[in-house]
Structures are given as structure tokens and as C-alpha cells.
N, C-alpha and C. Protein backbone atom coordinates (compact mmCIF):
# COMPACT_ATOMS: atom_id res chain seq x y z
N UNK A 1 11.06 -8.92 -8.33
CA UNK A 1 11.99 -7.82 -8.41
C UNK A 1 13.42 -8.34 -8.37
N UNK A 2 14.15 -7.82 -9.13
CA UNK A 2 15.94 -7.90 -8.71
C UNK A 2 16.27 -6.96 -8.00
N UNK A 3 17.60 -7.40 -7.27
CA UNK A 3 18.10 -6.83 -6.73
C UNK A 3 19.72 -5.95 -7.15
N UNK A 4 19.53 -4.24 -7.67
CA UNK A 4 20.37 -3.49 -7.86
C UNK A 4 21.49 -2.81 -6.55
N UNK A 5 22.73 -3.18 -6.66
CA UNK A 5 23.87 -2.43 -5.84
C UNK A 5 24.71 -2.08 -6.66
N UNK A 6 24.70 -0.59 -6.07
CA UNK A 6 25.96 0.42 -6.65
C UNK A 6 26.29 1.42 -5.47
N UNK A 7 27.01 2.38 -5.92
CA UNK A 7 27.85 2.85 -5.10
C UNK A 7 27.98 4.36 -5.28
N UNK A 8 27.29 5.01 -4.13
CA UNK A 8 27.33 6.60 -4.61
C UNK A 8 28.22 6.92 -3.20
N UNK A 9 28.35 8.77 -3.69
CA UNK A 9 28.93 9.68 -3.11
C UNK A 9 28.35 9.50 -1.53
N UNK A 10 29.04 9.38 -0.31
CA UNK A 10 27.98 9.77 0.99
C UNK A 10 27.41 10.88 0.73
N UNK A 11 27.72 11.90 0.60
CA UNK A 11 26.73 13.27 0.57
C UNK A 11 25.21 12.55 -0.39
N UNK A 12 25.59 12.17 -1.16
CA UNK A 12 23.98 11.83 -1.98
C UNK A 12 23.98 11.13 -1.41
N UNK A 13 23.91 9.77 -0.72
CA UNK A 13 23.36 8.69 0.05
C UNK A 13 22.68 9.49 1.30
N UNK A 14 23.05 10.74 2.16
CA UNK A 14 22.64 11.21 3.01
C UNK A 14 21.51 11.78 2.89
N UNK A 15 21.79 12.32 1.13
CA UNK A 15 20.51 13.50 0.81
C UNK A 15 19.72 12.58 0.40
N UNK A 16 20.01 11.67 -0.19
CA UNK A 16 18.37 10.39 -0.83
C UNK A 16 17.59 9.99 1.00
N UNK A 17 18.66 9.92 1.45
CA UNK A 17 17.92 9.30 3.11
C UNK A 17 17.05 10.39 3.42
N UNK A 18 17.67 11.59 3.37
CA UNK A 18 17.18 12.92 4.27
C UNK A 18 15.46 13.11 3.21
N UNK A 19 15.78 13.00 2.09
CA UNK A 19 14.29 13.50 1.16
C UNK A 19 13.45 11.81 1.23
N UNK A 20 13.94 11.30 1.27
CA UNK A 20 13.39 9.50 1.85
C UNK A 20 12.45 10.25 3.19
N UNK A 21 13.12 10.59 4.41
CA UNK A 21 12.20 10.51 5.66
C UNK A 21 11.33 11.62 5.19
N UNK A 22 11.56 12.74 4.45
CA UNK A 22 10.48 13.86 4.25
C UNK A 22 9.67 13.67 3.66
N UNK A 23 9.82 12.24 2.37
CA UNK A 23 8.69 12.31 1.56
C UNK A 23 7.98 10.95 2.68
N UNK A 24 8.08 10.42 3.60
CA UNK A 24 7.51 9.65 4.32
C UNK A 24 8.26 7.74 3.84
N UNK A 25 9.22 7.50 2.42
CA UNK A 25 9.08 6.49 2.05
C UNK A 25 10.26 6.24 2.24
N UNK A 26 10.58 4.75 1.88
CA UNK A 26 11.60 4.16 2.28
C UNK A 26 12.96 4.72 1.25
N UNK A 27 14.23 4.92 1.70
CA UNK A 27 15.34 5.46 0.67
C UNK A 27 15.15 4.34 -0.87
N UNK A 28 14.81 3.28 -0.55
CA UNK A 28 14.75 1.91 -1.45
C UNK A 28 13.92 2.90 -2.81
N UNK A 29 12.84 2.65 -2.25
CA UNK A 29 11.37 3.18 -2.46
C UNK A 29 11.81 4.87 -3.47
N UNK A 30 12.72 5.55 -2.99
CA UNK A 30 12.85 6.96 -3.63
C UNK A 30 14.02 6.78 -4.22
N UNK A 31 14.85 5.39 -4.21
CA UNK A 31 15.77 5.39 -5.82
C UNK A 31 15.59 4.46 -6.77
N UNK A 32 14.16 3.55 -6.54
CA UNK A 32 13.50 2.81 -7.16
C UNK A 32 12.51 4.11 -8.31
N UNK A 33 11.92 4.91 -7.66
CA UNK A 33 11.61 5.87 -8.23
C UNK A 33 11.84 7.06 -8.73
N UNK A 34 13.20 6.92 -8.54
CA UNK A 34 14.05 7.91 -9.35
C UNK A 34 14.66 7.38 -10.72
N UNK A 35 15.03 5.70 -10.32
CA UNK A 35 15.63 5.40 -11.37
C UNK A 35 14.55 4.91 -12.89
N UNK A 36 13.15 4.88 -12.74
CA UNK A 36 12.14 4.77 -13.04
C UNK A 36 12.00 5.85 -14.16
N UNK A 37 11.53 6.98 -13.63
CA UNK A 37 11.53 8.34 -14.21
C UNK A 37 12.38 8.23 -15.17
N UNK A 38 14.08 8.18 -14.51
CA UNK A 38 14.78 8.80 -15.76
C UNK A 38 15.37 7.71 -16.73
N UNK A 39 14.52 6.36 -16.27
CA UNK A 39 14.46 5.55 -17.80
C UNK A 39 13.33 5.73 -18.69
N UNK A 40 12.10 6.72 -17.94
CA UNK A 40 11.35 7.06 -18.62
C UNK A 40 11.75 8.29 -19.87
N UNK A 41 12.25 8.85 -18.72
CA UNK A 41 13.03 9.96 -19.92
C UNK A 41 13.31 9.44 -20.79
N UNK A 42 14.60 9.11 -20.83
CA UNK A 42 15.79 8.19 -21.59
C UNK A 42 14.72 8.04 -22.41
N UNK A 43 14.18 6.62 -22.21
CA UNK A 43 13.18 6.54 -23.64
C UNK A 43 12.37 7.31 -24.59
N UNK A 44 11.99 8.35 -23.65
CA UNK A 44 10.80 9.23 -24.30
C UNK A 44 12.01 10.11 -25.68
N UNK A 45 12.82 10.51 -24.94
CA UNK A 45 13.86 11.06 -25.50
C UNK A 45 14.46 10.18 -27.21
N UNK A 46 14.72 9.33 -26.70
CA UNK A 46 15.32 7.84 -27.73
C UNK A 46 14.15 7.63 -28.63
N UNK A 47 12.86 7.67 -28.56
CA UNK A 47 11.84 7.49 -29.14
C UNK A 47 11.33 8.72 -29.73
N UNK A 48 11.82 10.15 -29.59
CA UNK A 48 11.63 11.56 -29.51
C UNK A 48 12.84 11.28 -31.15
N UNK A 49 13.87 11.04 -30.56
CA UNK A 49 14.82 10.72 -32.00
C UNK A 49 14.77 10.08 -33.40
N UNK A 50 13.93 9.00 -32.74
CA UNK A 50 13.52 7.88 -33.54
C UNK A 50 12.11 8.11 -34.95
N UNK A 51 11.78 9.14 -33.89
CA UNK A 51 10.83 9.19 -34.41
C UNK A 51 10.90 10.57 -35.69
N UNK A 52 11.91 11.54 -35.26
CA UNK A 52 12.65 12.55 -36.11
C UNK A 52 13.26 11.88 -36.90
N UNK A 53 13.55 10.65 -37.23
CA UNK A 53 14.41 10.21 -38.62
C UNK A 53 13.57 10.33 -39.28
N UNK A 54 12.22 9.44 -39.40
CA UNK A 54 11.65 8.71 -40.12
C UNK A 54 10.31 9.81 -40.52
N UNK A 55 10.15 10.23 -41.81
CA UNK A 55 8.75 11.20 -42.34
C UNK A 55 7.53 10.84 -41.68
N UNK A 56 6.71 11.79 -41.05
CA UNK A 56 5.46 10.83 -40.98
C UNK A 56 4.68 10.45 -42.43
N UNK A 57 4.07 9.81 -41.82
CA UNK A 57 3.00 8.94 -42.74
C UNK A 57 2.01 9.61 -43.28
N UNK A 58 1.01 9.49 -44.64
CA UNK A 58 0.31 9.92 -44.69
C UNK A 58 -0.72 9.93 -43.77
N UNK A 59 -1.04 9.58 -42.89
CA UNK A 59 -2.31 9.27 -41.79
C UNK A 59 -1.65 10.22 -40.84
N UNK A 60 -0.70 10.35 -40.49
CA UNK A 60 -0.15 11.18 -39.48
C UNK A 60 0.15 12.51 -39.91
N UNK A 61 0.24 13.15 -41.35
CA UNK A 61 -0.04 13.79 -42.10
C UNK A 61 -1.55 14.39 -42.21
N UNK A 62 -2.03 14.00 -41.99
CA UNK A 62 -3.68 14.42 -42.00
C UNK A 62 -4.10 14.90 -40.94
N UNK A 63 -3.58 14.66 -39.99
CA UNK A 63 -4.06 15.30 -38.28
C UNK A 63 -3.67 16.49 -38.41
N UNK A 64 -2.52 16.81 -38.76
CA UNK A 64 -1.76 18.64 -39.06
C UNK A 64 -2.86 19.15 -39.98
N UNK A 65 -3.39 18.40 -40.81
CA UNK A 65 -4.30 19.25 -41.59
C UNK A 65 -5.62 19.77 -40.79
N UNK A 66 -6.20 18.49 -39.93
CA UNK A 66 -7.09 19.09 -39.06
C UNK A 66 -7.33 20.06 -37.65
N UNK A 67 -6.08 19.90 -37.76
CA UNK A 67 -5.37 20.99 -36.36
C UNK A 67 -5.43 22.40 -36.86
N UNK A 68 -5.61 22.51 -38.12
CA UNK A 68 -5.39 23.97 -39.10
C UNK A 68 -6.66 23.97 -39.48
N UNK A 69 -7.96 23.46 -38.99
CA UNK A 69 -9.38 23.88 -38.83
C UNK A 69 -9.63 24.91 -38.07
N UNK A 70 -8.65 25.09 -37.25
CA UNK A 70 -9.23 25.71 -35.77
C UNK A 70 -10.68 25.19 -34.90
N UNK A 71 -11.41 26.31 -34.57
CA UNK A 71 -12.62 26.28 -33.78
C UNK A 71 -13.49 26.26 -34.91
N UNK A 72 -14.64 25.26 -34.90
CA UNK A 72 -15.73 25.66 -35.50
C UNK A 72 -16.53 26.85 -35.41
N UNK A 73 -16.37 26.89 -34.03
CA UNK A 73 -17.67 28.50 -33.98
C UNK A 73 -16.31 29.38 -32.83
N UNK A 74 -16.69 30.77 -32.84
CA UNK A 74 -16.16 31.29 -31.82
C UNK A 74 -17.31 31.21 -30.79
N UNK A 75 -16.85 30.85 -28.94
CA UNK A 75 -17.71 30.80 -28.22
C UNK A 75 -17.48 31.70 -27.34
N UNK A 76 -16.13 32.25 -27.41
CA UNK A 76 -15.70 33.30 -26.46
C UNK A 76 -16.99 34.55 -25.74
N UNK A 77 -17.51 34.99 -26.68
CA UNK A 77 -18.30 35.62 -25.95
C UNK A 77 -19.81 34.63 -24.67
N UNK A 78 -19.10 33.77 -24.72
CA UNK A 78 -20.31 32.98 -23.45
C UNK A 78 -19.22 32.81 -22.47
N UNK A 79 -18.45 33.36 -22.28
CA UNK A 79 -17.56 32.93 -21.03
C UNK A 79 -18.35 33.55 -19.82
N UNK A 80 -19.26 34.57 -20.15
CA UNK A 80 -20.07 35.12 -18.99
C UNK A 80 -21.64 34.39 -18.69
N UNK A 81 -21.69 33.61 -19.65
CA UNK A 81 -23.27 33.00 -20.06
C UNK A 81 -23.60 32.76 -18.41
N UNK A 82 -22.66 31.72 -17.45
CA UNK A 82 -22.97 31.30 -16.32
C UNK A 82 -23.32 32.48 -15.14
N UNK A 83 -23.06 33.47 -15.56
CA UNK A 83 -23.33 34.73 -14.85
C UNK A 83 -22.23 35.10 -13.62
């Protein structure tokens, strides 16, 4: 692991401590996993973009077609079968 220092507001340093002892884990531990998440975002997002430039493919094109099968059978009426 490396080691990250920066520099926040006291009020948020108080509130990461205060939700740190409630969730049981170390403050380390709950901005290690905060900062986690919202590089997950970030990416999902960046890759969410990336992926809006570019047409899909014919292969990726073909799944929309099978999504517009629907249900083979209707089963709705067995929702009571189990009694």
C-alpha cells in the first residue's frame, strides 16, 4: 500500500471519525473506502462515455434483438401453483 496525505475541513475530519466509530472501523479504513467507491464511479461513468461515442457492434447489436423476444410462454398464471 502507499501512503496518501491531504488535508480536509475539521468538521469532515470529525464527521469521517464520528461514522468511523459507528461503523465499528478504523477512520483510515472509511476513507480508504470512500475513496475506492468514487474511483469506482469516476470510471464507471468515463467508461459510461466511452462507450456512448463509439456504435455498438454487430454482436452487441443482436442481444437488443433478443431482448425483443420477450417470454417464451406466459407463466403468470402458476404464481399460485405452490398453493
Amino acid at each position: 500500500m502507499t501512503m496518501v496525505s491531504f488535508r480536509v475541513a475539521e468538521a469532515e475530519a470529525e464527521e469521517a471519525q464520528r461514522w468511523a466509530q459507528s461503523l465499528g472501523i478504523d477512520r483510515s479504513e472509511l476513507l480508504r473506502r470512500a475513496l475506492a467507491e468514487h474511483l469506482t464511479r469516476l470510471r464507471t461513468a468515463d467508461e459510461a462515455d466511452r462507450i456512448g461515442e463509439s456504435p455498438p457492434t454487430p454482436e452487441e447489436r443482436s442481444l437488443a434483438e433478443i431482448s425483443d423476444w420477450g417470454p417464451a410462454e406466459d407463466w403468470s398464471d402458476w404464481a399460485d401453483a405452490a398453493g
